[in-house]
Protein backbone atom coordinates (compact mmCIF):
# COMPACT_ATOMS: atom_id res chain seq x y z
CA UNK A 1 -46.06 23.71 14.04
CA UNK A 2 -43.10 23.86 16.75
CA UNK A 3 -43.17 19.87 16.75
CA UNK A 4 -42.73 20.06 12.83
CA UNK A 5 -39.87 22.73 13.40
CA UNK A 6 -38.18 20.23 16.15
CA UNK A 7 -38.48 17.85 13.43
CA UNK A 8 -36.89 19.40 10.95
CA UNK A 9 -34.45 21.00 12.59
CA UNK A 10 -33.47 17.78 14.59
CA UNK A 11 -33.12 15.66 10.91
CA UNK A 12 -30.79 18.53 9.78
CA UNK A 13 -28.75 18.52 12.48
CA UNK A 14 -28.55 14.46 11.87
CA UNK A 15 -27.74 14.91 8.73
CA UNK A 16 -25.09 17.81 9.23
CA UNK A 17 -23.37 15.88 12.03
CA UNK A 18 -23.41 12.35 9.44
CA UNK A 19 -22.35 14.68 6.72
CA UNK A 20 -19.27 16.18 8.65
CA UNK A 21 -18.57 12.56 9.67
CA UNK A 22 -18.45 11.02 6.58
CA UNK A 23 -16.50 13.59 5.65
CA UNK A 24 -13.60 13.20 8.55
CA UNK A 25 -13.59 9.50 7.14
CA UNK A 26 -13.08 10.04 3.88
CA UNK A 27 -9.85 12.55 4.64
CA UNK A 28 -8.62 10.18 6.78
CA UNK A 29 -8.58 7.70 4.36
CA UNK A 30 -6.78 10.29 1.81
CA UNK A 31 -4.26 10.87 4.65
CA UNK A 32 -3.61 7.14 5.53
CA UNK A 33 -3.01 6.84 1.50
CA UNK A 34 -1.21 9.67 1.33
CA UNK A 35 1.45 8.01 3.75
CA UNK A 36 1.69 4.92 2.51
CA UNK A 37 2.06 6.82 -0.89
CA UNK A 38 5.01 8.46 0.79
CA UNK A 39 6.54 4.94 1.96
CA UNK A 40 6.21 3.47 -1.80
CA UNK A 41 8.03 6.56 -3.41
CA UNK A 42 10.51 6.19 -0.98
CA UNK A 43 10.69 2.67 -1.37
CA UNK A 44 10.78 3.14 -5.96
CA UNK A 45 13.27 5.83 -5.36
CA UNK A 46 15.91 3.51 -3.01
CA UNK A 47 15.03 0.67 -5.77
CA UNK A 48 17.42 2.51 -8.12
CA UNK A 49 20.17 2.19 -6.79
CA UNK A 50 19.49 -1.74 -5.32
CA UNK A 51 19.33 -2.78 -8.86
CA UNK A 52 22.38 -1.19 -9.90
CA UNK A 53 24.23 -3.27 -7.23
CA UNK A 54 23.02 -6.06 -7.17
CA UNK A 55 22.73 -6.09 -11.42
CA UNK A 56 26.71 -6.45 -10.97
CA UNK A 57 26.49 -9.89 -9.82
CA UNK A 58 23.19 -11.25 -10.68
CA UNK A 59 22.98 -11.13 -14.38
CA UNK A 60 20.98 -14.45 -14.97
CA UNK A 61 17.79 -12.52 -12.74
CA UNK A 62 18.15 -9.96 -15.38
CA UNK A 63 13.91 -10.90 -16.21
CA UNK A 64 13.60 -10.08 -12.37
CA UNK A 65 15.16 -6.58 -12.13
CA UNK A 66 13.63 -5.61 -15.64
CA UNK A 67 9.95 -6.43 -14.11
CA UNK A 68 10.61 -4.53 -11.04
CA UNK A 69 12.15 -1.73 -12.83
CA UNK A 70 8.86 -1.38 -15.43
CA UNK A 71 6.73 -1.80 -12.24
CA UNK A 72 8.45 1.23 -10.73
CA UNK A 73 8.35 3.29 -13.84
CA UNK A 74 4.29 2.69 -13.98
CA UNK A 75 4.03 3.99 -10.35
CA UNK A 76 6.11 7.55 -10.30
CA UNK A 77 4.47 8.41 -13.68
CA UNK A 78 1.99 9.57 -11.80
CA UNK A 79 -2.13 10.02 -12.54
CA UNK A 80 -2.80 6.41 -11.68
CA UNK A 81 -5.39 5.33 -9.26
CA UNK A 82 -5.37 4.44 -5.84
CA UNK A 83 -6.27 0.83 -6.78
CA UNK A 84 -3.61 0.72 -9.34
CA UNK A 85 -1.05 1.99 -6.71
CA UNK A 86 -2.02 -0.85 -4.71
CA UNK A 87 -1.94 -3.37 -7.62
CA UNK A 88 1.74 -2.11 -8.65
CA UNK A 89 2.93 -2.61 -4.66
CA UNK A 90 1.17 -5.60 -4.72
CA UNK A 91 3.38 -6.78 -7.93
CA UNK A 92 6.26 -5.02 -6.52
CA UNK A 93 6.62 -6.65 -3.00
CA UNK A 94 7.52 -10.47 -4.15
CA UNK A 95 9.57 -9.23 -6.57
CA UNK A 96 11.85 -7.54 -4.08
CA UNK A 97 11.65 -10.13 -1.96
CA UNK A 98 12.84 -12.83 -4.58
CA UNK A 99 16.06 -10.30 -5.09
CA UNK A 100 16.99 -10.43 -1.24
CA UNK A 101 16.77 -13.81 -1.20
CA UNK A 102 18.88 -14.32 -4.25
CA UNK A 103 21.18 -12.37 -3.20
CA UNK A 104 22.52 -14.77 -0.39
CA UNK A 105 23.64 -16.90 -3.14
CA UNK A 106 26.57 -13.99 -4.14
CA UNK A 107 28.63 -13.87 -1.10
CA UNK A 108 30.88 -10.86 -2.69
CA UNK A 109 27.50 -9.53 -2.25
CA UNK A 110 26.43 -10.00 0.81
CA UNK A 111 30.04 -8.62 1.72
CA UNK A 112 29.72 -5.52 -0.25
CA UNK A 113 28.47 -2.74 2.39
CA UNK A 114 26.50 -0.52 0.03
CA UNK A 115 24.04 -3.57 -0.63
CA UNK A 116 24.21 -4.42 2.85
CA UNK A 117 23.19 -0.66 3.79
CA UNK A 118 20.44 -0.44 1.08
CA UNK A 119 19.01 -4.05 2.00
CA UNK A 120 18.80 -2.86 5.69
CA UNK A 121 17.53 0.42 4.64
CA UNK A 122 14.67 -1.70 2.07
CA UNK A 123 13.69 -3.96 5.09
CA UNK A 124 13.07 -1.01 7.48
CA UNK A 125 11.00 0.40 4.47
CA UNK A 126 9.11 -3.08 3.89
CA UNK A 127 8.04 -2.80 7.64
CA UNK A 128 6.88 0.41 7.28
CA UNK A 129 4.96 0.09 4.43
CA UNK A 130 2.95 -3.37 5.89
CA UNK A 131 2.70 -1.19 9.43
CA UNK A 132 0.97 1.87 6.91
CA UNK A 133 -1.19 -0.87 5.82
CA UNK A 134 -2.29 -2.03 8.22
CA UNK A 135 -3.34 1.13 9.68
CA UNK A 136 -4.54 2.09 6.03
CA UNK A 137 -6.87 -0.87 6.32
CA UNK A 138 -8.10 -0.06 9.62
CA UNK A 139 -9.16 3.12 8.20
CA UNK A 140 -10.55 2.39 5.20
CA UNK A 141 -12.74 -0.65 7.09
CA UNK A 142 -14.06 2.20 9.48
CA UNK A 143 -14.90 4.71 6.14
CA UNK A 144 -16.30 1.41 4.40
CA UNK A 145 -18.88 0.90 7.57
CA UNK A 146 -19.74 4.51 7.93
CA UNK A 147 -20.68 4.83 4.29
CA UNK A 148 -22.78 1.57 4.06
CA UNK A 149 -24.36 1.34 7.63
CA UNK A 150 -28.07 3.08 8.72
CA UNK A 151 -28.79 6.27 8.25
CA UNK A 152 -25.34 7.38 6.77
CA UNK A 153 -25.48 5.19 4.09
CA UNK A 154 -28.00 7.63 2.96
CA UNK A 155 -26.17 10.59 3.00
CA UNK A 156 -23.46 8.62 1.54
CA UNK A 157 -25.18 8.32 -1.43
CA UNK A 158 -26.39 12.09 -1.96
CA UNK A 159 -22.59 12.49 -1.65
CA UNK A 160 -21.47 9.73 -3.81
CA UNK A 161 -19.31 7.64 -1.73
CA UNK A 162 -18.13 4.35 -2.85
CA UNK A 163 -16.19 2.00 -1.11
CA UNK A 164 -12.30 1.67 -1.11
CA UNK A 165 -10.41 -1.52 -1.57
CA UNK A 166 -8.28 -2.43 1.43
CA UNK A 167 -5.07 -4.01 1.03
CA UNK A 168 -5.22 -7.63 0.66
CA UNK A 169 -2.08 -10.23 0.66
CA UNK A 170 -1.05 -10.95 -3.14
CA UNK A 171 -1.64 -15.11 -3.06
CA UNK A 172 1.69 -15.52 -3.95
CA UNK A 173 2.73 -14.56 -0.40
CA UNK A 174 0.15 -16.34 1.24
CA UNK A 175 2.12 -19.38 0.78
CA UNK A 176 4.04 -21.44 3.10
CA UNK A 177 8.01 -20.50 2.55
CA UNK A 178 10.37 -23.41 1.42
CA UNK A 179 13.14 -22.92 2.99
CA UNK A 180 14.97 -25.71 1.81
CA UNK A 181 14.38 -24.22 -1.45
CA UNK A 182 15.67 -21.21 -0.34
CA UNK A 183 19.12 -22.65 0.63
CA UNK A 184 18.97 -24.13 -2.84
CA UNK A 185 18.76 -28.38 -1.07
């Protein structure tokens, strides 16, 4: 009877500590979101006012700057999912890229110190976000192996954990830069 007991007590206790694991994992994950959620607002609210610069002197990327701007509206309208947020930033990233890079071809531009200061401030922002990433993915990979590995997968499942995406390159950027493309030879 006392070796049943021991038994019994010792699986709850196993399942108690996995449960309170799990759980630490899956808040982390929320909080890792949550500041890369943080980066992205900050990043569609400074978009704003990049577009209304830069729309002075780049009306033939007009397509460009309406894309981005729709992409922005979809992600502070808030209720969307975590794997729509990432889609969005996904979508957003190349976009904003494409607009830096144009812009070297308006050197009233490039002179004009309110798009200089935003496109610093947008670059410190883009480093950011891929550093939150990064450490985003690092948690999420950690969550994704304590909800699938031996025993916790099975208290994983009374709890109804799924796995989260991580953050994966959009192919677009995975692609080797042209830079004599870039400079238009």
């Amino acid at each position: 009877m006392i070796i049943l007991l021991a038994i019994v007590l010792i699986g709850a206790l196993v399942f108690v500590f996995t449960y309170n694991g799990l759980i630490a994992k899956k808040n982390a994950v929320e909080n890792a979101f949550g500041t890369m959620d943080a980066l992205l607002k900050k990043r569609y609210d400074l978009i704003p006012n990049i577009i209304a610069t830069v729309q002075q002197y780049m009306n033939y990327e007009k397509d460009t700057l309406v894309k981005i701007t729709e992409l922005r509206s979809k992600a502070v309208a808030g209720n969307i999912s975590t794997e729509e947020k990432t889609n969005l930033s996904n979508q957003m990233t190349p976009l904003l890229r494409n607009i830096m890079v144009t812009s070297e071809n308006y050197p009233e531009l490039k002179a004009n110190s309110n798009f200089t200061d935003l496109q610093r401030t947008l670059n410190d922002l883009e480093d950011q976000i891929a550093g939150s990433r990064i450490g985003y993915n690092g948690i999420v990979t950690e969550y994704n192996n304590g909800i699938e590995m031996f025993p916790a997968n099975f208290v994983a499942g009374l709890m109804g954990l799924q796995r989260k995406p991580v953050f994966e390159t959009v192919a677009e950027e995975r692609k080797n830069v042209n830079v004599k493309e870039l400079f238009g030879k």
